[in-house]
PDB file of N, CA and C in Angstrom:
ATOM      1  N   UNK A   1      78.650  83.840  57.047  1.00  0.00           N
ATOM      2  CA  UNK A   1      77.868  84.916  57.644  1.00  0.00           C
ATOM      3  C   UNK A   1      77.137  84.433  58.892  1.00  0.00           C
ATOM      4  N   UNK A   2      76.323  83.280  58.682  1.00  0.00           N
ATOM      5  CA  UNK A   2      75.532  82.582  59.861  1.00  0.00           C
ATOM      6  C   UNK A   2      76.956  82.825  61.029  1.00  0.00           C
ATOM      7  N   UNK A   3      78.187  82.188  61.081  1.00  0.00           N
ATOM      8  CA  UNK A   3      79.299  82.190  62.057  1.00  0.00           C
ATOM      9  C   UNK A   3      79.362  83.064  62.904  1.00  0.00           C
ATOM     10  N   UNK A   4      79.494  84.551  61.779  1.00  0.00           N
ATOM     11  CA  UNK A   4      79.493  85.986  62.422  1.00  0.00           C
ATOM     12  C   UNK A   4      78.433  85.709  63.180  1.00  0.00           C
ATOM     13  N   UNK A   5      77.184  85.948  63.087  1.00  0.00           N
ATOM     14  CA  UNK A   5      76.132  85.852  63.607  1.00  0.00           C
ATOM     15  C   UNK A   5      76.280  85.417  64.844  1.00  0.00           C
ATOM     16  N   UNK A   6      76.687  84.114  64.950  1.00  0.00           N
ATOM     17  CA  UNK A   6      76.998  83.249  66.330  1.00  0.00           C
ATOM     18  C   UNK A   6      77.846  83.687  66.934  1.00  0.00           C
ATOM     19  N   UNK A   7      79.032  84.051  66.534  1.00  0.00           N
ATOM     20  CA  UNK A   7      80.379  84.337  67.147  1.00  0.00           C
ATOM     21  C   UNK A   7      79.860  85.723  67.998  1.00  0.00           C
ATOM     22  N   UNK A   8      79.155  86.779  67.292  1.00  0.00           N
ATOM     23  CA  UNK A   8      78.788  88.093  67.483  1.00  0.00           C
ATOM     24  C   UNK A   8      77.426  88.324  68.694  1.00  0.00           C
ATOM     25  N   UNK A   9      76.628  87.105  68.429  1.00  0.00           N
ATOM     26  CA  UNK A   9      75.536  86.490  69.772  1.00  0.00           C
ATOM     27  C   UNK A   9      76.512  86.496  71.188  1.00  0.00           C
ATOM     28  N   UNK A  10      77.319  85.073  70.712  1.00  0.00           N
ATOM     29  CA  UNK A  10      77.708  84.109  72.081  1.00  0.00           C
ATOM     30  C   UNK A  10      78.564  85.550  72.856  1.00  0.00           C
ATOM     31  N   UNK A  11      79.599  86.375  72.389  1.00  0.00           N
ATOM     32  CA  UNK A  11      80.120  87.413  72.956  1.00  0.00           C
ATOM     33  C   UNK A  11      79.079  88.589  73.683  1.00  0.00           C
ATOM     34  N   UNK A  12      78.525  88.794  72.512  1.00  0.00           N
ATOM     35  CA  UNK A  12      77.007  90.020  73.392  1.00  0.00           C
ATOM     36  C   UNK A  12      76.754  88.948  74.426  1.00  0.00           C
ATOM     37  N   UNK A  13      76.032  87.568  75.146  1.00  0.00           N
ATOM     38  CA  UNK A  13      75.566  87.373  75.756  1.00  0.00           C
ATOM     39  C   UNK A  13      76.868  86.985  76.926  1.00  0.00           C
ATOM     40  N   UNK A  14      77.907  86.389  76.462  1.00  0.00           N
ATOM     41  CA  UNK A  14      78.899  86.747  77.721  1.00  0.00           C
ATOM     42  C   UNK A  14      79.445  88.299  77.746  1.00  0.00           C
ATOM     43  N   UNK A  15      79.269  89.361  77.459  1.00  0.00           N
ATOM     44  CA  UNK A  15      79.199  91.114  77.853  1.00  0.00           C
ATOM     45  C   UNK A  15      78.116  90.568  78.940  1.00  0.00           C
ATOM     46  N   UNK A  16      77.331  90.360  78.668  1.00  0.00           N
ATOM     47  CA  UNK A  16      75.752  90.949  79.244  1.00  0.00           C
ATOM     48  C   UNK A  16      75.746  90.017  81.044  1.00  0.00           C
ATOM     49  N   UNK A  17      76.443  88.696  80.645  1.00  0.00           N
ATOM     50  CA  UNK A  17      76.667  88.125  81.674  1.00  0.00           C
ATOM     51  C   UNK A  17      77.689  88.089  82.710  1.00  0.00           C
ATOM     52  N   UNK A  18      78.657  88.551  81.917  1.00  0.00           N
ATOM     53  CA  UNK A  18      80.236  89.279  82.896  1.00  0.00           C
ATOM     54  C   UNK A  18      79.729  90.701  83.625  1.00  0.00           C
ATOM     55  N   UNK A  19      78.851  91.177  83.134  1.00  0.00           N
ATOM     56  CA  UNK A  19      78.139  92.553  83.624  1.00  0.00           C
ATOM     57  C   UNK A  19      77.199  92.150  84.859  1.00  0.00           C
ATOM     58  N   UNK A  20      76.595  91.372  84.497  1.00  0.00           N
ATOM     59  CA  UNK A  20      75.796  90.853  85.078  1.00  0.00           C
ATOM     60  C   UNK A  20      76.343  90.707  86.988  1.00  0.00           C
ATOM     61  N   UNK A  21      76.857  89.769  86.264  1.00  0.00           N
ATOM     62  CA  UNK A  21      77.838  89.181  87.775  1.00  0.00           C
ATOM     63  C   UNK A  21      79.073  90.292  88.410  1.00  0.00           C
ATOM     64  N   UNK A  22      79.335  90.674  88.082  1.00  0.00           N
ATOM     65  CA  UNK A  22      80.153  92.164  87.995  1.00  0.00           C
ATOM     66  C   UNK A  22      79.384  93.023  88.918  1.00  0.00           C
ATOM     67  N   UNK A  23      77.824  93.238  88.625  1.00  0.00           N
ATOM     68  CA  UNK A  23      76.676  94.291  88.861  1.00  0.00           C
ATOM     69  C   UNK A  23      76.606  93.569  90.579  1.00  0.00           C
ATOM     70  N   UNK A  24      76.302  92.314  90.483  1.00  0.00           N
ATOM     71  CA  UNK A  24      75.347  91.707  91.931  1.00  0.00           C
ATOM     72  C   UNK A  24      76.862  90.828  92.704  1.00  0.00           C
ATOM     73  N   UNK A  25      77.770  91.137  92.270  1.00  0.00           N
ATOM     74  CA  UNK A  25      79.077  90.140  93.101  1.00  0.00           C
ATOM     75  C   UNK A  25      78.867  90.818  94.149  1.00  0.00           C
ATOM     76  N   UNK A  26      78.903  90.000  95.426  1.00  0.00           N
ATOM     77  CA  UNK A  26      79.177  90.589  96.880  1.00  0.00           C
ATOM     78  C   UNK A  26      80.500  90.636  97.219  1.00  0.00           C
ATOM     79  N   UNK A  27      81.189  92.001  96.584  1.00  0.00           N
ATOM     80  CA  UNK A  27      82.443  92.621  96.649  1.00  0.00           C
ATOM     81  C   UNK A  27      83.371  92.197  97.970  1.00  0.00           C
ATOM     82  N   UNK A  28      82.054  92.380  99.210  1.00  0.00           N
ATOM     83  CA  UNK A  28      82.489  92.462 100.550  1.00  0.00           C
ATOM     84  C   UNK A  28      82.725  93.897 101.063  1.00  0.00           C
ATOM     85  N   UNK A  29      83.173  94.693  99.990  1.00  0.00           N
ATOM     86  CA  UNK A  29      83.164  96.755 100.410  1.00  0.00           C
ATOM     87  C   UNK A  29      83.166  96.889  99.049  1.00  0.00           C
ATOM     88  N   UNK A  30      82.506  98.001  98.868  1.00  0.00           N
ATOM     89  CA  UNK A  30      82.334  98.933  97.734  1.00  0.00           C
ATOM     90  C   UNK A  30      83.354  99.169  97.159  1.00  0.00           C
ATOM     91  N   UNK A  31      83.599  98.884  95.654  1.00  0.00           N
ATOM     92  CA  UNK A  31      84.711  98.824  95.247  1.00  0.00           C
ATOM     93  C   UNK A  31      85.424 100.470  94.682  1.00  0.00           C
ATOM     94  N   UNK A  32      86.679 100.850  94.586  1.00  0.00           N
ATOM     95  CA  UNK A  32      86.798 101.978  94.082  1.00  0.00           C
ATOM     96  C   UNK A  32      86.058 102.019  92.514  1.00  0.00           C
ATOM     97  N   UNK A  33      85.424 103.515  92.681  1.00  0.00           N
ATOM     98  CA  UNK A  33      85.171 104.080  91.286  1.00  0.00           C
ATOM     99  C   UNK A  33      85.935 103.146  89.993  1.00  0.00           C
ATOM    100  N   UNK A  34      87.662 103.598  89.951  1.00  0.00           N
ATOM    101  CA  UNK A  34      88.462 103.104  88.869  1.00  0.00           C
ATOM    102  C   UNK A  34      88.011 101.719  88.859  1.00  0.00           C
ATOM    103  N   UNK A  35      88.113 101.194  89.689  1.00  0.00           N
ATOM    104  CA  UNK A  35      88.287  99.235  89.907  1.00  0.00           C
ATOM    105  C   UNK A  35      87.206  99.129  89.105  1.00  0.00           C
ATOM    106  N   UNK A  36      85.796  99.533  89.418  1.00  0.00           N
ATOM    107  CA  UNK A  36      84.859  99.556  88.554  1.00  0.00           C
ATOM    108  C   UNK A  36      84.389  99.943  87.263  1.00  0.00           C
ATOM    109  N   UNK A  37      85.315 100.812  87.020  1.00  0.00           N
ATOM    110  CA  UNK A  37      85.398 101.301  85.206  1.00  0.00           C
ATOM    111  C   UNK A  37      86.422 100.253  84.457  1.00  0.00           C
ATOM    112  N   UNK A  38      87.507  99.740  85.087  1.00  0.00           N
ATOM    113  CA  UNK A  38      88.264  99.323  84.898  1.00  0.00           C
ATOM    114  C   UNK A  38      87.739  97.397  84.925  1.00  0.00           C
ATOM    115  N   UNK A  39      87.039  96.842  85.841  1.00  0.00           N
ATOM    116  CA  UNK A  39      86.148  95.827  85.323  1.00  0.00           C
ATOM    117  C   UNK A  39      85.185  95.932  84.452  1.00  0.00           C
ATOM    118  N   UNK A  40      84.121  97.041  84.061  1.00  0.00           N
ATOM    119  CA  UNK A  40      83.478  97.565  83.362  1.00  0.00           C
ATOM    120  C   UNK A  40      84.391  96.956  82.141  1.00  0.00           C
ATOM    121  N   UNK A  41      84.673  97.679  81.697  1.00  0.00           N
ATOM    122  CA  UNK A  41      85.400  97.557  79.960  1.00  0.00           C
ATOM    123  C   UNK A  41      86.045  96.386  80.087  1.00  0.00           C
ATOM    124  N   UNK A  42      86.686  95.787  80.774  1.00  0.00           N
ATOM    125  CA  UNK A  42      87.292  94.671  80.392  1.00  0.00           C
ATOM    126  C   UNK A  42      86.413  93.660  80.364  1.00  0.00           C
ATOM    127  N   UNK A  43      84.892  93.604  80.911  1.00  0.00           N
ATOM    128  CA  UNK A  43      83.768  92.625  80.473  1.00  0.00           C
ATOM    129  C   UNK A  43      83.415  92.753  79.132  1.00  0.00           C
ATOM    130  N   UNK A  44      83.640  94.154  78.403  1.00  0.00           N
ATOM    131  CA  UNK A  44      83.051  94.564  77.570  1.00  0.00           C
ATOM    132  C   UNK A  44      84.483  93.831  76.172  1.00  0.00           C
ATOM    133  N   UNK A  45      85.362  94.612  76.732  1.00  0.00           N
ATOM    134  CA  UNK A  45      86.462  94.295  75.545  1.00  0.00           C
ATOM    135  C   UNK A  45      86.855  93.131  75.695  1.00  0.00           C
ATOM    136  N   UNK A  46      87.534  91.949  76.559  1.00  0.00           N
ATOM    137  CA  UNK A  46      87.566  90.716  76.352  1.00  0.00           C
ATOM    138  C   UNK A  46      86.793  89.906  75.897  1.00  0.00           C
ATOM    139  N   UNK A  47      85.569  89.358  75.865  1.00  0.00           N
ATOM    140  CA  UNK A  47      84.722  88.853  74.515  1.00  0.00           C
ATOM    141  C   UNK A  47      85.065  89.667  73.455  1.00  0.00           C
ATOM    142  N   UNK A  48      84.913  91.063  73.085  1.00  0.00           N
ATOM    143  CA  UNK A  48      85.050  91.937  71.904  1.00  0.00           C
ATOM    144  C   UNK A  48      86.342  91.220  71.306  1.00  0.00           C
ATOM    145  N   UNK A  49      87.365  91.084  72.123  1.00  0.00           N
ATOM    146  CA  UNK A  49      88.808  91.112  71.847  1.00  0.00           C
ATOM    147  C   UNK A  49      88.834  89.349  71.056  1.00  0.00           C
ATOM    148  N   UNK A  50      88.274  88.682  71.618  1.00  0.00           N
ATOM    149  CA  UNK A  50      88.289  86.910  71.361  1.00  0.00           C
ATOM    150  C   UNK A  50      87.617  87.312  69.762  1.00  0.00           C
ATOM    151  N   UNK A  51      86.406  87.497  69.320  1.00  0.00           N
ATOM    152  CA  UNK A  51      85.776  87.395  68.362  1.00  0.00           C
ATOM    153  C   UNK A  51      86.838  88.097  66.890  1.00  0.00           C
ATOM    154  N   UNK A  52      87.503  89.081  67.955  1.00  0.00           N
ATOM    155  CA  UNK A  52      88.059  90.163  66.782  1.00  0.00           C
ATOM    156  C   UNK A  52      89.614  89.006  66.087  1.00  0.00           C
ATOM    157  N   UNK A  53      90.120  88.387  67.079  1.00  0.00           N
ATOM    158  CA  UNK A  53      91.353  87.849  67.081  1.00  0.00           C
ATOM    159  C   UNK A  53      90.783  86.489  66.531  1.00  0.00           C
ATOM    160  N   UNK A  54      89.805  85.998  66.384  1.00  0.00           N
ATOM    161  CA  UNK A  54      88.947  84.990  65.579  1.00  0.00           C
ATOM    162  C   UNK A  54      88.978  85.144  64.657  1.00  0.00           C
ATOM    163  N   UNK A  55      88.515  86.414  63.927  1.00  0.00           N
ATOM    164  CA  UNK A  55      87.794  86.753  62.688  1.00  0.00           C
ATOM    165  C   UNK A  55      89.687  87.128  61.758  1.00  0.00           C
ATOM    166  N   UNK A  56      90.873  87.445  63.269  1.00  0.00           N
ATOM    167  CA  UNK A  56      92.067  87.977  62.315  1.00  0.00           C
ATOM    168  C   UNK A  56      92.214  89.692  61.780  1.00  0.00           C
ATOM    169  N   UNK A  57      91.046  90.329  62.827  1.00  0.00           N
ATOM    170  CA  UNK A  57      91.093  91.680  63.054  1.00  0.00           C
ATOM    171  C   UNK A  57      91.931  91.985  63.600  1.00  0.00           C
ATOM    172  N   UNK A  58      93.244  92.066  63.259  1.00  0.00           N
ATOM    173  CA  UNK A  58      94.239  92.566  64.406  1.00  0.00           C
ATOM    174  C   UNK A  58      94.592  93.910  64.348  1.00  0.00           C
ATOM    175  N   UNK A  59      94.297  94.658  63.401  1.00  0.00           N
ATOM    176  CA  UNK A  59      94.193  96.190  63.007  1.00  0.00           C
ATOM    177  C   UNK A  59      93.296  96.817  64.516  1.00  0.00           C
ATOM    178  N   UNK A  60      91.896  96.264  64.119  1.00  0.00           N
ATOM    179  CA  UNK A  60      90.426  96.667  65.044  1.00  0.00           C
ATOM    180  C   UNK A  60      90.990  96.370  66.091  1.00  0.00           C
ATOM    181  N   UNK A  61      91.557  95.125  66.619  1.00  0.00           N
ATOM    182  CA  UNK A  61      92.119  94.533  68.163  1.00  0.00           C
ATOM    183  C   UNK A  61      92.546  96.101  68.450  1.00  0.00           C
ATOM    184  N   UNK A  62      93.749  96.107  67.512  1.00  0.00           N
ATOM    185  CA  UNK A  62      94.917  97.455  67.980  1.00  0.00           C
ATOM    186  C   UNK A  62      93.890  98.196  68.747  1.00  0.00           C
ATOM    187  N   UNK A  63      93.387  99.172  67.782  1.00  0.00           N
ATOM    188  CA  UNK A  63      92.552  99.963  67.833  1.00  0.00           C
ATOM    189  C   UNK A  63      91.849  99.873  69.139  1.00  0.00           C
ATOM    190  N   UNK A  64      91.325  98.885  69.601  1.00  0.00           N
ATOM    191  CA  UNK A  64      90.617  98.596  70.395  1.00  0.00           C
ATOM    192  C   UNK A  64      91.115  98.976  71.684  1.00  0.00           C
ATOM    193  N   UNK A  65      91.677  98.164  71.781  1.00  0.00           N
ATOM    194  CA  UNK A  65      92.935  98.127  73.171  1.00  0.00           C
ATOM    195  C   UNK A  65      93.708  99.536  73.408  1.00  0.00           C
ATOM    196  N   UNK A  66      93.625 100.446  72.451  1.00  0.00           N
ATOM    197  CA  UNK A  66      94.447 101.279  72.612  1.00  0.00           C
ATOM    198  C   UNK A  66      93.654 102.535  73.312  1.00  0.00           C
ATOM    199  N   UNK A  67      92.507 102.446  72.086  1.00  0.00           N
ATOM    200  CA  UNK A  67      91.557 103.508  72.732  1.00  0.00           C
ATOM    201  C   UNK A  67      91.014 102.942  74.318  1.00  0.00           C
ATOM    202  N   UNK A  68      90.908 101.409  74.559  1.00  0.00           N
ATOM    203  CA  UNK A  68      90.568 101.586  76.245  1.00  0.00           C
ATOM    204  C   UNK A  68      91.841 101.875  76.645  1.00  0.00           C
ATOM    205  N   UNK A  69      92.733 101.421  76.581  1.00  0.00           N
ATOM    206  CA  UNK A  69      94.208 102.458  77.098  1.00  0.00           C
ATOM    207  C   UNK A  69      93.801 103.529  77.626  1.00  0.00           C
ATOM    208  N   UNK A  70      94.211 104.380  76.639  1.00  0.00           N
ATOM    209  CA  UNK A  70      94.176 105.711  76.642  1.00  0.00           C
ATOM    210  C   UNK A  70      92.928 106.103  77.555  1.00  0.00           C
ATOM    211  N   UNK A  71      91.783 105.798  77.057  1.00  0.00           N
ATOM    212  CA  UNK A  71      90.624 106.265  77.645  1.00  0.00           C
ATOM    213  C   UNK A  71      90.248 106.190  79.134  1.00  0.00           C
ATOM    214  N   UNK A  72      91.036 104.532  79.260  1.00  0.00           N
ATOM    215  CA  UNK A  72      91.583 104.229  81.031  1.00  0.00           C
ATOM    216  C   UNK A  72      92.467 105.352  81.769  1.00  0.00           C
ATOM    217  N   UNK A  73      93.168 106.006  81.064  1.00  0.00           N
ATOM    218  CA  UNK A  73      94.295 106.699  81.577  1.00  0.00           C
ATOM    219  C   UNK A  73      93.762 107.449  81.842  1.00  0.00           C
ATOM    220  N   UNK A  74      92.659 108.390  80.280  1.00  0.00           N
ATOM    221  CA  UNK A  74      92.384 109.788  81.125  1.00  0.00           C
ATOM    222  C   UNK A  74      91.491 109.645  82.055  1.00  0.00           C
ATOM    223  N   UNK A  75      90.327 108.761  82.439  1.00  0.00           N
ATOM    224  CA  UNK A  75      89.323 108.826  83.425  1.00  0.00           C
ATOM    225  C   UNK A  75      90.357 108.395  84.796  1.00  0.00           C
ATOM    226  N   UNK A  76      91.469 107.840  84.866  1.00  0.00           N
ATOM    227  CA  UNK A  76      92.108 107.768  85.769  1.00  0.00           C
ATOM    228  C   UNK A  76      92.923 109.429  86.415  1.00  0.00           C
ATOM    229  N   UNK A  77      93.452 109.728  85.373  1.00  0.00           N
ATOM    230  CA  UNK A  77      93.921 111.160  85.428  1.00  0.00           C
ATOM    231  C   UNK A  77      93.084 111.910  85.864  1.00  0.00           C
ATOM    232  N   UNK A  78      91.804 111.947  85.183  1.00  0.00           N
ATOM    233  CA  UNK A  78      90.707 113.048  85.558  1.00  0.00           C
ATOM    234  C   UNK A  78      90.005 112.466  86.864  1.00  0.00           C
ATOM    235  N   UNK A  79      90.411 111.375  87.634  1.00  0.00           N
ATOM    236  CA  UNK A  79      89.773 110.977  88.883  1.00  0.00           C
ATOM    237  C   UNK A  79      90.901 111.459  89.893  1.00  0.00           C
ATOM    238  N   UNK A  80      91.796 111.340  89.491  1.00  0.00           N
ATOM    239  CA  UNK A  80      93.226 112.370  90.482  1.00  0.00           C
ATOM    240  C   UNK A  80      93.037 113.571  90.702  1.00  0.00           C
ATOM    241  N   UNK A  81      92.576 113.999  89.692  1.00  0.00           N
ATOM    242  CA  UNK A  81      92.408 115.774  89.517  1.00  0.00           C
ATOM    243  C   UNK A  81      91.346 116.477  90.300  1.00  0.00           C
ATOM    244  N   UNK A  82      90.442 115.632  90.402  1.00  0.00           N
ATOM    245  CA  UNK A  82      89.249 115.776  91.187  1.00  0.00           C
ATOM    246  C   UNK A  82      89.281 115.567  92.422  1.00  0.00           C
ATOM    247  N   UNK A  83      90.477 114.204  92.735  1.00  0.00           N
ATOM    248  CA  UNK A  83      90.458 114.391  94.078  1.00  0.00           C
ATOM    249  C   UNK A  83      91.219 115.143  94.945  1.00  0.00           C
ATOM    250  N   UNK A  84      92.407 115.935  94.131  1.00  0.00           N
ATOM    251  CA  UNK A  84      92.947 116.575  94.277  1.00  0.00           C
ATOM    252  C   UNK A  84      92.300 118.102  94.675  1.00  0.00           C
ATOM    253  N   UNK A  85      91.355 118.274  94.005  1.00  0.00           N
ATOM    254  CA  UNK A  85      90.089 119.754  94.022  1.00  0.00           C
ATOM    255  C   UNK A  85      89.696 119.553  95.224  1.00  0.00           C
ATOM    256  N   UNK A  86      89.045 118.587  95.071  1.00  0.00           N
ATOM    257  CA  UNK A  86      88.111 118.063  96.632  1.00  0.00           C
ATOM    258  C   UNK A  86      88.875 118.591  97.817  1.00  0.00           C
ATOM    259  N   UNK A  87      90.349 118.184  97.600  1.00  0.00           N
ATOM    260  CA  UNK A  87      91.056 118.256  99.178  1.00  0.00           C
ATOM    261  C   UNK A  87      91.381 119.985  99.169  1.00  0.00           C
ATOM    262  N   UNK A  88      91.736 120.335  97.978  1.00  0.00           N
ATOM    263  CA  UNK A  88      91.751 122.052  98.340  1.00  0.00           C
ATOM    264  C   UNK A  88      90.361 122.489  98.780  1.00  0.00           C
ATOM    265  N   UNK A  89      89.565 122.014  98.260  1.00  0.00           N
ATOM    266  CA  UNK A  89      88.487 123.010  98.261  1.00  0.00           C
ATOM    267  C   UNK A  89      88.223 122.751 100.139  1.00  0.00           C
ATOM    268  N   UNK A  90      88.133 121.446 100.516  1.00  0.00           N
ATOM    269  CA  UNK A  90      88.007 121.236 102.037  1.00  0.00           C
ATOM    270  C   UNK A  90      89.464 121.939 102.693  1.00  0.00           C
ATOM    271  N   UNK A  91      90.805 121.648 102.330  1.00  0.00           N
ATOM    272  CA  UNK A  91      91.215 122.433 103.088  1.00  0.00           C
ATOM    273  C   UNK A  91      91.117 124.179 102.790  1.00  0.00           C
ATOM    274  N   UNK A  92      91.058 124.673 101.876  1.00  0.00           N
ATOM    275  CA  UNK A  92      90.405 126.202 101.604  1.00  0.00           C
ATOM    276  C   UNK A  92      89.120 126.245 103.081  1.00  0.00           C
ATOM    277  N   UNK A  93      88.108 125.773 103.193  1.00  0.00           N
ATOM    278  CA  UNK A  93      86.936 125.652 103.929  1.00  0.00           C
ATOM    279  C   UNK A  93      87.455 125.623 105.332  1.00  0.00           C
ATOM    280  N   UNK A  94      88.325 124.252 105.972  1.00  0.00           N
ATOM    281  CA  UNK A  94      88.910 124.525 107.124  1.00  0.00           C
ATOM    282  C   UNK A  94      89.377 125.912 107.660  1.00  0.00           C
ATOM    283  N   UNK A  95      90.685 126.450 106.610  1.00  0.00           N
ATOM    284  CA  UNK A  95      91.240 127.744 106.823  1.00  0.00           C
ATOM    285  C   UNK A  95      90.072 128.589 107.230  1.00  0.00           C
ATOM    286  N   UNK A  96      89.252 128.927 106.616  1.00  0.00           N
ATOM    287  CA  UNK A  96      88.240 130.013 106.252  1.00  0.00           C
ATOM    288  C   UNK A  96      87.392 129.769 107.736  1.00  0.00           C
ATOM    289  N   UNK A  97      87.079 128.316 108.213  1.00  0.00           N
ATOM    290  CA  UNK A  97      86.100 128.365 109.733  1.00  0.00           C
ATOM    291  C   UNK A  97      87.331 128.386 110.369  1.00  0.00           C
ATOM    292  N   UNK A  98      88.794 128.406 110.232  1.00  0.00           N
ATOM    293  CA  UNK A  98      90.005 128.655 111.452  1.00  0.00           C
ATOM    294  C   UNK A  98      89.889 129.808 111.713  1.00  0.00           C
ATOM    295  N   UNK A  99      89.992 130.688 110.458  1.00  0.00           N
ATOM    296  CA  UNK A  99      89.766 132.155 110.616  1.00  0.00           C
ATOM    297  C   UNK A  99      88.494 132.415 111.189  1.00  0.00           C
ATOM    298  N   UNK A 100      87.727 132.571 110.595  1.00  0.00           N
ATOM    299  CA  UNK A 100      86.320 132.932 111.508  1.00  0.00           C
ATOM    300  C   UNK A 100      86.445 132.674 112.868  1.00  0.00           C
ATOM    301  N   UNK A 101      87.001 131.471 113.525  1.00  0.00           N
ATOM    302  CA  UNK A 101      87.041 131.190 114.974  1.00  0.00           C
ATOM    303  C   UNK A 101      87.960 131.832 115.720  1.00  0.00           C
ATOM    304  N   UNK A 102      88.898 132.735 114.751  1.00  0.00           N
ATOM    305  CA  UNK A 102      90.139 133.191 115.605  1.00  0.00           C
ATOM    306  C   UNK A 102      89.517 134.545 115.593  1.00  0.00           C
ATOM    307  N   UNK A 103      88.635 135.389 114.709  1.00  0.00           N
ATOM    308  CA  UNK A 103      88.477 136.562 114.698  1.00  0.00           C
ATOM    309  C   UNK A 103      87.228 136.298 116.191  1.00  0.00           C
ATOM    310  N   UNK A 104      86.446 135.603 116.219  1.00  0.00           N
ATOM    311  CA  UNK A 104      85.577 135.106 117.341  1.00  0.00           C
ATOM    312  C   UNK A 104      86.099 135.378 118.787  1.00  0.00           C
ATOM    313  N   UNK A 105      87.618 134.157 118.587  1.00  0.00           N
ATOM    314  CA  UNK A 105      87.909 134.392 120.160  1.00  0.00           C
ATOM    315  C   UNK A 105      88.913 135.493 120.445  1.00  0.00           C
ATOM    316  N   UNK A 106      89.355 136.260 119.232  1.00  0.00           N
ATOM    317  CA  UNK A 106      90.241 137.772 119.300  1.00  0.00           C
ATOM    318  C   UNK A 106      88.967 138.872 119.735  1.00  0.00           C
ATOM    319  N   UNK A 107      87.910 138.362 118.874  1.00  0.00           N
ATOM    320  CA  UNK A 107      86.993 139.706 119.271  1.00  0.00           C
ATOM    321  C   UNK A 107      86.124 139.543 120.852  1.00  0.00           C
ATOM    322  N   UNK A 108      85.846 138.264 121.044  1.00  0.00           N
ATOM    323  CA  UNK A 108      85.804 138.243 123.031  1.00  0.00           C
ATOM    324  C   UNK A 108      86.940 139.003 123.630  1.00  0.00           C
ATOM    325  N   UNK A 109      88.061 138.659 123.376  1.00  0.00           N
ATOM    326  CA  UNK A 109      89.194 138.946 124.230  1.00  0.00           C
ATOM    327  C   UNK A 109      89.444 140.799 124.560  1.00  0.00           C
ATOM    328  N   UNK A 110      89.238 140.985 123.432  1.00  0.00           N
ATOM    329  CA  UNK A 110      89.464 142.228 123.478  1.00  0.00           C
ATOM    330  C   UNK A 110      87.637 143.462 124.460  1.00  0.00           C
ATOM    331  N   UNK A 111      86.861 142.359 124.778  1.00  0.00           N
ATOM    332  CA  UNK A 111      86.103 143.159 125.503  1.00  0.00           C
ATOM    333  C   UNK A 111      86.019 143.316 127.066  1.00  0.00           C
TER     334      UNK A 111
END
């Protein structure tokens, strides 16, 4: 039990320190959103993943890995989708001040 204990410490404090350095690294440019969810969890699940494959959790590992899978995928999916909105909604907006500017210089013309 004391082991757990240790094994379950030394991992929380490398999370806390892969985060850490993760948080204050001088990237050099701001990294994408994903890059950052995507280092995010893998500070989190690689210690998780060592302790689990220690202990011979390979069920929980599964589990583990699968749900950040998946969970990677959809915040990836749902970051496409959004940027995908974004660009209609700006090009919708363009159209809409094209129009306004054409009814502008149709309605000079005609005086």
């Amino acid at each position: 039990m004391q082991n757990e204990l240790i094994e379950v410490g030394t991992a929380a404090v490398v999370v806390m320190l892969a985060l850490a350095v993760e948080h204050y690294m001088p990237w050099g440019r701001k990294l994408h959103v994903v890059a950052r969810y995507v280092l995010g969890c893998l500070a989190i699940d690689v210690p998780v993943s060592a302790v689990l494959a220690l202990w011979g959790e390979w069920g929980v590992l599964a589990l583990l890995w699968v749900c950040t899978i998946c969970g990677g995928a959809t915040v990836g999916l749902l970051h496409l989708v959004d940027v995908l909105l974004v660009s209609r909604m700006k090009a919708e907006a363009v159209h809409r001040e094209n129009q306004v500017l054409r009814e502008v210089i149709n309605g000079e013309d005609e005086e």
